[in-house]
PDB file of N, CA and C in Angstrom:
ATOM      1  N   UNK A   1       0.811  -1.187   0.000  1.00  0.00           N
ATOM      2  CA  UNK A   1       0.000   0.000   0.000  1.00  0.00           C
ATOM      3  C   UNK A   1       0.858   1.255   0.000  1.00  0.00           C
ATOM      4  N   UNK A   2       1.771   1.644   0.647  1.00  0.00           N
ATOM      5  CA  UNK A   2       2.827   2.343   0.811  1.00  0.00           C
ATOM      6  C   UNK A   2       3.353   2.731  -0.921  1.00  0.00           C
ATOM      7  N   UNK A   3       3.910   1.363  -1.291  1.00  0.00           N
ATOM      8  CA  UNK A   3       4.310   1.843  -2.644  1.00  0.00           C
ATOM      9  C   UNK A   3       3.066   2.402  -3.335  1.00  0.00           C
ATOM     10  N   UNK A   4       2.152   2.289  -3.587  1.00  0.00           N
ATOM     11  CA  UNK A   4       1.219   2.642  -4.352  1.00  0.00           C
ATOM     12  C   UNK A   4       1.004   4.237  -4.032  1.00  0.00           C
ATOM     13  N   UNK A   5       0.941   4.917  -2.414  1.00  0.00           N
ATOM     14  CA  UNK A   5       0.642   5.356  -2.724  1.00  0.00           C
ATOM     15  C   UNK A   5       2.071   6.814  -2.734  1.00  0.00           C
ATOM     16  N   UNK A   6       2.407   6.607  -2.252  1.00  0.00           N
ATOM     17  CA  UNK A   6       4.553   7.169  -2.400  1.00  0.00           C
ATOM     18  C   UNK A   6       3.986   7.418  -4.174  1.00  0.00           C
ATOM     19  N   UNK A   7       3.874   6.364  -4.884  1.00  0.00           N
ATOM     20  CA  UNK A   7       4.281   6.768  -6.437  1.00  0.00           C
ATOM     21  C   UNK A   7       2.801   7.564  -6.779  1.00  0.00           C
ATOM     22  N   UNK A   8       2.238   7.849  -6.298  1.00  0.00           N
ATOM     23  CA  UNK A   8       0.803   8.823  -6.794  1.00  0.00           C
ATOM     24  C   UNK A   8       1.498  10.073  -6.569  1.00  0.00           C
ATOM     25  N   UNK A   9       2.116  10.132  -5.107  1.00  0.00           N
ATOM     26  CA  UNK A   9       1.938  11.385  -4.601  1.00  0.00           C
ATOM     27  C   UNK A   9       3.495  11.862  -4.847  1.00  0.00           C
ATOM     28  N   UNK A  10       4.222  11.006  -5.581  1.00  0.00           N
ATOM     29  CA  UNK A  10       5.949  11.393  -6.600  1.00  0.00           C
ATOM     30  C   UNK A  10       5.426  11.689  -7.804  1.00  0.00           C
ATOM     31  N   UNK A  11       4.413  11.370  -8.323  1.00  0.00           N
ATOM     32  CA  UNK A  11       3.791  11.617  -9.757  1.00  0.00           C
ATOM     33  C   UNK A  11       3.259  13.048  -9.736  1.00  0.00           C
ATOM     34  N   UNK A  12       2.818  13.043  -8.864  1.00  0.00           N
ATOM     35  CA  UNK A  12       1.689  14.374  -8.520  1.00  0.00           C
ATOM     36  C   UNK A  12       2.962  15.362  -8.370  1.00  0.00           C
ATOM     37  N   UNK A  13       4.052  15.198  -7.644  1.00  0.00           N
ATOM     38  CA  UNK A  13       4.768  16.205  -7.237  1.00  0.00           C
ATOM     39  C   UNK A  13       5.385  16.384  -8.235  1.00  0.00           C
ATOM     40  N   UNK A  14       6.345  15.547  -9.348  1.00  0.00           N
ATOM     41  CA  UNK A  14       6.825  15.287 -10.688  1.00  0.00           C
ATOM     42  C   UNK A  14       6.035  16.698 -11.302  1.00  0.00           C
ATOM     43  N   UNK A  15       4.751  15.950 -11.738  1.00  0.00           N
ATOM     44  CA  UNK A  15       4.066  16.717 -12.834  1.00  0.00           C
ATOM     45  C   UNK A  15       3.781  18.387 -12.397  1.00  0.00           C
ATOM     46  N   UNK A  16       3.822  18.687 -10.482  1.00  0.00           N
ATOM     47  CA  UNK A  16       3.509  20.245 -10.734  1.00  0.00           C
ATOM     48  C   UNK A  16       4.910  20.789 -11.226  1.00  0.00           C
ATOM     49  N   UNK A  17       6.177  19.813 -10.077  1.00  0.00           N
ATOM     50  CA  UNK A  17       7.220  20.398 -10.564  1.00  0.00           C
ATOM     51  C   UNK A  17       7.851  20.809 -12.407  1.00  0.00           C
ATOM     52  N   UNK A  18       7.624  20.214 -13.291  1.00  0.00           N
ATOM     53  CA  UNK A  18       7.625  20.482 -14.593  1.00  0.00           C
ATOM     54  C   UNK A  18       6.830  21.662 -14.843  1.00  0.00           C
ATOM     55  N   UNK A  19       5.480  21.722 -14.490  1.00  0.00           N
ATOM     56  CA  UNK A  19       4.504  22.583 -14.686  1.00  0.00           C
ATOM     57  C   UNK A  19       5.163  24.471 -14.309  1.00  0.00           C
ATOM     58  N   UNK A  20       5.386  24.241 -13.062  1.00  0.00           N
ATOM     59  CA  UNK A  20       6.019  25.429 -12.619  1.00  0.00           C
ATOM     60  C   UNK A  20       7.623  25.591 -13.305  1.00  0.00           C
ATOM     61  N   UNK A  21       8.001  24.984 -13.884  1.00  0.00           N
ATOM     62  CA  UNK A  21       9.192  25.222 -14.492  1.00  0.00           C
ATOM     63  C   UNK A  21       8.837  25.502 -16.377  1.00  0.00           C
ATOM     64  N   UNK A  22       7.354  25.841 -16.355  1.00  0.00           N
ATOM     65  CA  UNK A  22       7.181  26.252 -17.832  1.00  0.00           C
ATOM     66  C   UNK A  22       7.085  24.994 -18.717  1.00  0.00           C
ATOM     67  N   UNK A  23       6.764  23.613 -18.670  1.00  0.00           N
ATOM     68  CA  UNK A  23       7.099  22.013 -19.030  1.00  0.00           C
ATOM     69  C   UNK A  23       6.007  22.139 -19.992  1.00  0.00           C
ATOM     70  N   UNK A  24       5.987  21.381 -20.915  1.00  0.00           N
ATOM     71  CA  UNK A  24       4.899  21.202 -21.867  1.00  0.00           C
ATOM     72  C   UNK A  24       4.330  19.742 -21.183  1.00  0.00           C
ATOM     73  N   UNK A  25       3.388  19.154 -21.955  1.00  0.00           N
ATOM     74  CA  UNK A  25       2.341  17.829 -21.778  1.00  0.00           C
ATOM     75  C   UNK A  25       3.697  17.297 -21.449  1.00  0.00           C
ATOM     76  N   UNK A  26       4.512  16.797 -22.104  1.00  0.00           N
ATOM     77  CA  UNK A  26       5.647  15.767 -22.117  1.00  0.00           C
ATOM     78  C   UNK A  26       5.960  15.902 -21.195  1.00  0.00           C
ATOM     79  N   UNK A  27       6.642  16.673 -20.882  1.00  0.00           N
ATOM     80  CA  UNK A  27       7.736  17.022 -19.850  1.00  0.00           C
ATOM     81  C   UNK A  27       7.109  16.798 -18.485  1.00  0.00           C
ATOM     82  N   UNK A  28       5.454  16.894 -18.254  1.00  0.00           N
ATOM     83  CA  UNK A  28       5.128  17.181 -17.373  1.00  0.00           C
ATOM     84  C   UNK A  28       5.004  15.313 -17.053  1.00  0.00           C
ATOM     85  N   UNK A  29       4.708  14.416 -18.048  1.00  0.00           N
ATOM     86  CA  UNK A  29       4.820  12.943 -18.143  1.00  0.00           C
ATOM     87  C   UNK A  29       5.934  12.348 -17.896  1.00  0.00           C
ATOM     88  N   UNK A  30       7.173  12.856 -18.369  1.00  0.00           N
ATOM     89  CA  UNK A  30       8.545  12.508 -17.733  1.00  0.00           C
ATOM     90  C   UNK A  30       8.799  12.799 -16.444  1.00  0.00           C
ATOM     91  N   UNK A  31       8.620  14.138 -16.474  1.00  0.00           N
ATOM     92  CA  UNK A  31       8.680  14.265 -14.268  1.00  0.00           C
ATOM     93  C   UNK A  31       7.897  13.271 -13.677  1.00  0.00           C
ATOM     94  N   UNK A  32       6.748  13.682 -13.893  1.00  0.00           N
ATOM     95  CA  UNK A  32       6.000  12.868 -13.127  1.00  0.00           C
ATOM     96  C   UNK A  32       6.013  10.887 -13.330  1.00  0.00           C
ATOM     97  N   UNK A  33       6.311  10.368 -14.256  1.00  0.00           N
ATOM     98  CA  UNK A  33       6.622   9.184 -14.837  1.00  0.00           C
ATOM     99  C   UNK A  33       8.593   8.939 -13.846  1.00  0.00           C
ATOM    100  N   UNK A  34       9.469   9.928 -13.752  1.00  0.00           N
ATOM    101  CA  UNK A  34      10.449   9.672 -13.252  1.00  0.00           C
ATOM    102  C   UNK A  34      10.158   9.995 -11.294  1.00  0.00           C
ATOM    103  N   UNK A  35       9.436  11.171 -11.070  1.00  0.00           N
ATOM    104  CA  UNK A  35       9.266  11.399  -9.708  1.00  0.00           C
ATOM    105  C   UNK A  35       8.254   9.805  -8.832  1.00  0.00           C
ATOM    106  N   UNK A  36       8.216   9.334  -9.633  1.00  0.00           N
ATOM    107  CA  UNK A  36       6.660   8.230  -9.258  1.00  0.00           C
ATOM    108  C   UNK A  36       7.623   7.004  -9.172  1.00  0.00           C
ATOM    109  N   UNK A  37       8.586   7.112 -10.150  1.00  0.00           N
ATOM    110  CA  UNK A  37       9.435   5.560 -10.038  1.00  0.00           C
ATOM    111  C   UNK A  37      10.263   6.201  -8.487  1.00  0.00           C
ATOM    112  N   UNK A  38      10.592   7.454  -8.383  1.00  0.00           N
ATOM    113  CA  UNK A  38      11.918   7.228  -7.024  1.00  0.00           C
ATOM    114  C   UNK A  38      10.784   7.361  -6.094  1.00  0.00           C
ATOM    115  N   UNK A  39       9.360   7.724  -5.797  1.00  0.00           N
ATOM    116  CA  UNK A  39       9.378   7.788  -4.784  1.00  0.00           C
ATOM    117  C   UNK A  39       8.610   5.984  -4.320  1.00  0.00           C
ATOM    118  N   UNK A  40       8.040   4.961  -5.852  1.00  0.00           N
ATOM    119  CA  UNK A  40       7.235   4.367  -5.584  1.00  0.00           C
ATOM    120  C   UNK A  40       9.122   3.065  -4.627  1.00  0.00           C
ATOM    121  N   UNK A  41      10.352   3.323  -5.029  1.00  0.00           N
ATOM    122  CA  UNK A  41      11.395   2.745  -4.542  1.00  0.00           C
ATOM    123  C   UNK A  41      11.115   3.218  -3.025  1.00  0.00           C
ATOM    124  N   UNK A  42      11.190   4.427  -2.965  1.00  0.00           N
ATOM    125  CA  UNK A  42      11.539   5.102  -1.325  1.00  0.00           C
ATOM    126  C   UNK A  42       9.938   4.407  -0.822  1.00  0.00           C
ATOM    127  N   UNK A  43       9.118   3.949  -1.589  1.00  0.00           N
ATOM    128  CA  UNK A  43       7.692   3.824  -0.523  1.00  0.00           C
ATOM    129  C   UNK A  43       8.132   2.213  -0.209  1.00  0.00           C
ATOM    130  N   UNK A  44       9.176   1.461  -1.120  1.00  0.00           N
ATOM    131  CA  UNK A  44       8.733  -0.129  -1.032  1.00  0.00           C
ATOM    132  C   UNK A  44      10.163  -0.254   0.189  1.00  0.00           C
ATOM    133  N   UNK A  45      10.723   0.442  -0.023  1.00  0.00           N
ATOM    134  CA  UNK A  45      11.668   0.370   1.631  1.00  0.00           C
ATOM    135  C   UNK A  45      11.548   0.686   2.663  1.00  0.00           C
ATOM    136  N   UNK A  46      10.640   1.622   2.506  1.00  0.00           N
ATOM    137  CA  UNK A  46      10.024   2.109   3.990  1.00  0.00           C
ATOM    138  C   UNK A  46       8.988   0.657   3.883  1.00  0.00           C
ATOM    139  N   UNK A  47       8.472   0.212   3.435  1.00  0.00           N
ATOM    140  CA  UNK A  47       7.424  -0.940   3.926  1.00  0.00           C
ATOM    141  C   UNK A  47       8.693  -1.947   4.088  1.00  0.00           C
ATOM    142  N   UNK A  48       9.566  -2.276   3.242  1.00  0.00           N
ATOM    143  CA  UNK A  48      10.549  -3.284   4.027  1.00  0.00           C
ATOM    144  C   UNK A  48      10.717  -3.126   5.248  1.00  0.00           C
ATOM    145  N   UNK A  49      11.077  -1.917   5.531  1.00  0.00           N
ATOM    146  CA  UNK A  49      11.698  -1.675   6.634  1.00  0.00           C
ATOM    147  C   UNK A  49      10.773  -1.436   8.146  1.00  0.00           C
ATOM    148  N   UNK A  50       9.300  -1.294   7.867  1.00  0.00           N
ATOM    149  CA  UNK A  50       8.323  -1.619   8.906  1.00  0.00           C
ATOM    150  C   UNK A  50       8.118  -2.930   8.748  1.00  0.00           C
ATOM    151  N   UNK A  51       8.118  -3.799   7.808  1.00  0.00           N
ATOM    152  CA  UNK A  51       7.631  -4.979   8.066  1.00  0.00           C
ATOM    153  C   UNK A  51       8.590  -5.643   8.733  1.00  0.00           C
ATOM    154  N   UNK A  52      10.099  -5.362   8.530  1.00  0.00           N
ATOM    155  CA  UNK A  52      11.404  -6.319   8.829  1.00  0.00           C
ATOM    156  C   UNK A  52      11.398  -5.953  10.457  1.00  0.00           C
ATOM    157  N   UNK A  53      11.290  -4.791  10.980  1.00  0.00           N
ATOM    158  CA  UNK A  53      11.292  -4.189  12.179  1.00  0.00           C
ATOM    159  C   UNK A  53       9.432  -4.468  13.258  1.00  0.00           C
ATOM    160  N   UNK A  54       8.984  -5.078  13.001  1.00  0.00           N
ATOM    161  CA  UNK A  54       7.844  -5.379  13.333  1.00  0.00           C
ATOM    162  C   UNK A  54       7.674  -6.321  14.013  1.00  0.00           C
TER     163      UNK A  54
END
């Protein structure tokens, strides 16, 4: 659950960040398509790391 939702809310942050930097459609799909992969990583280690510590 964690990963799922880490990569919504890396997508979401991706796509304003492009947006506010002037980004067209694309650009705003690459941020958000690249912000969604690091954060859906940072969401599946933090669940490693509650489940391993549990």
């Amino acid at each position: 659950m964690f990963v799922a939702i880490a990569s919504l809310i890396g997508a979401f942050i991706g796509a304003l960040r492009a947006r506010k930097a002037n980004g067209k459609m694309l650009d705003m799909l690459q941020y958000a398509g690249a912000f969604g992969l690091i954060f859906a990583m940072l969401g599946l280690f933090a669940n490693i790391a509650i489940l391993r510590f549990m």
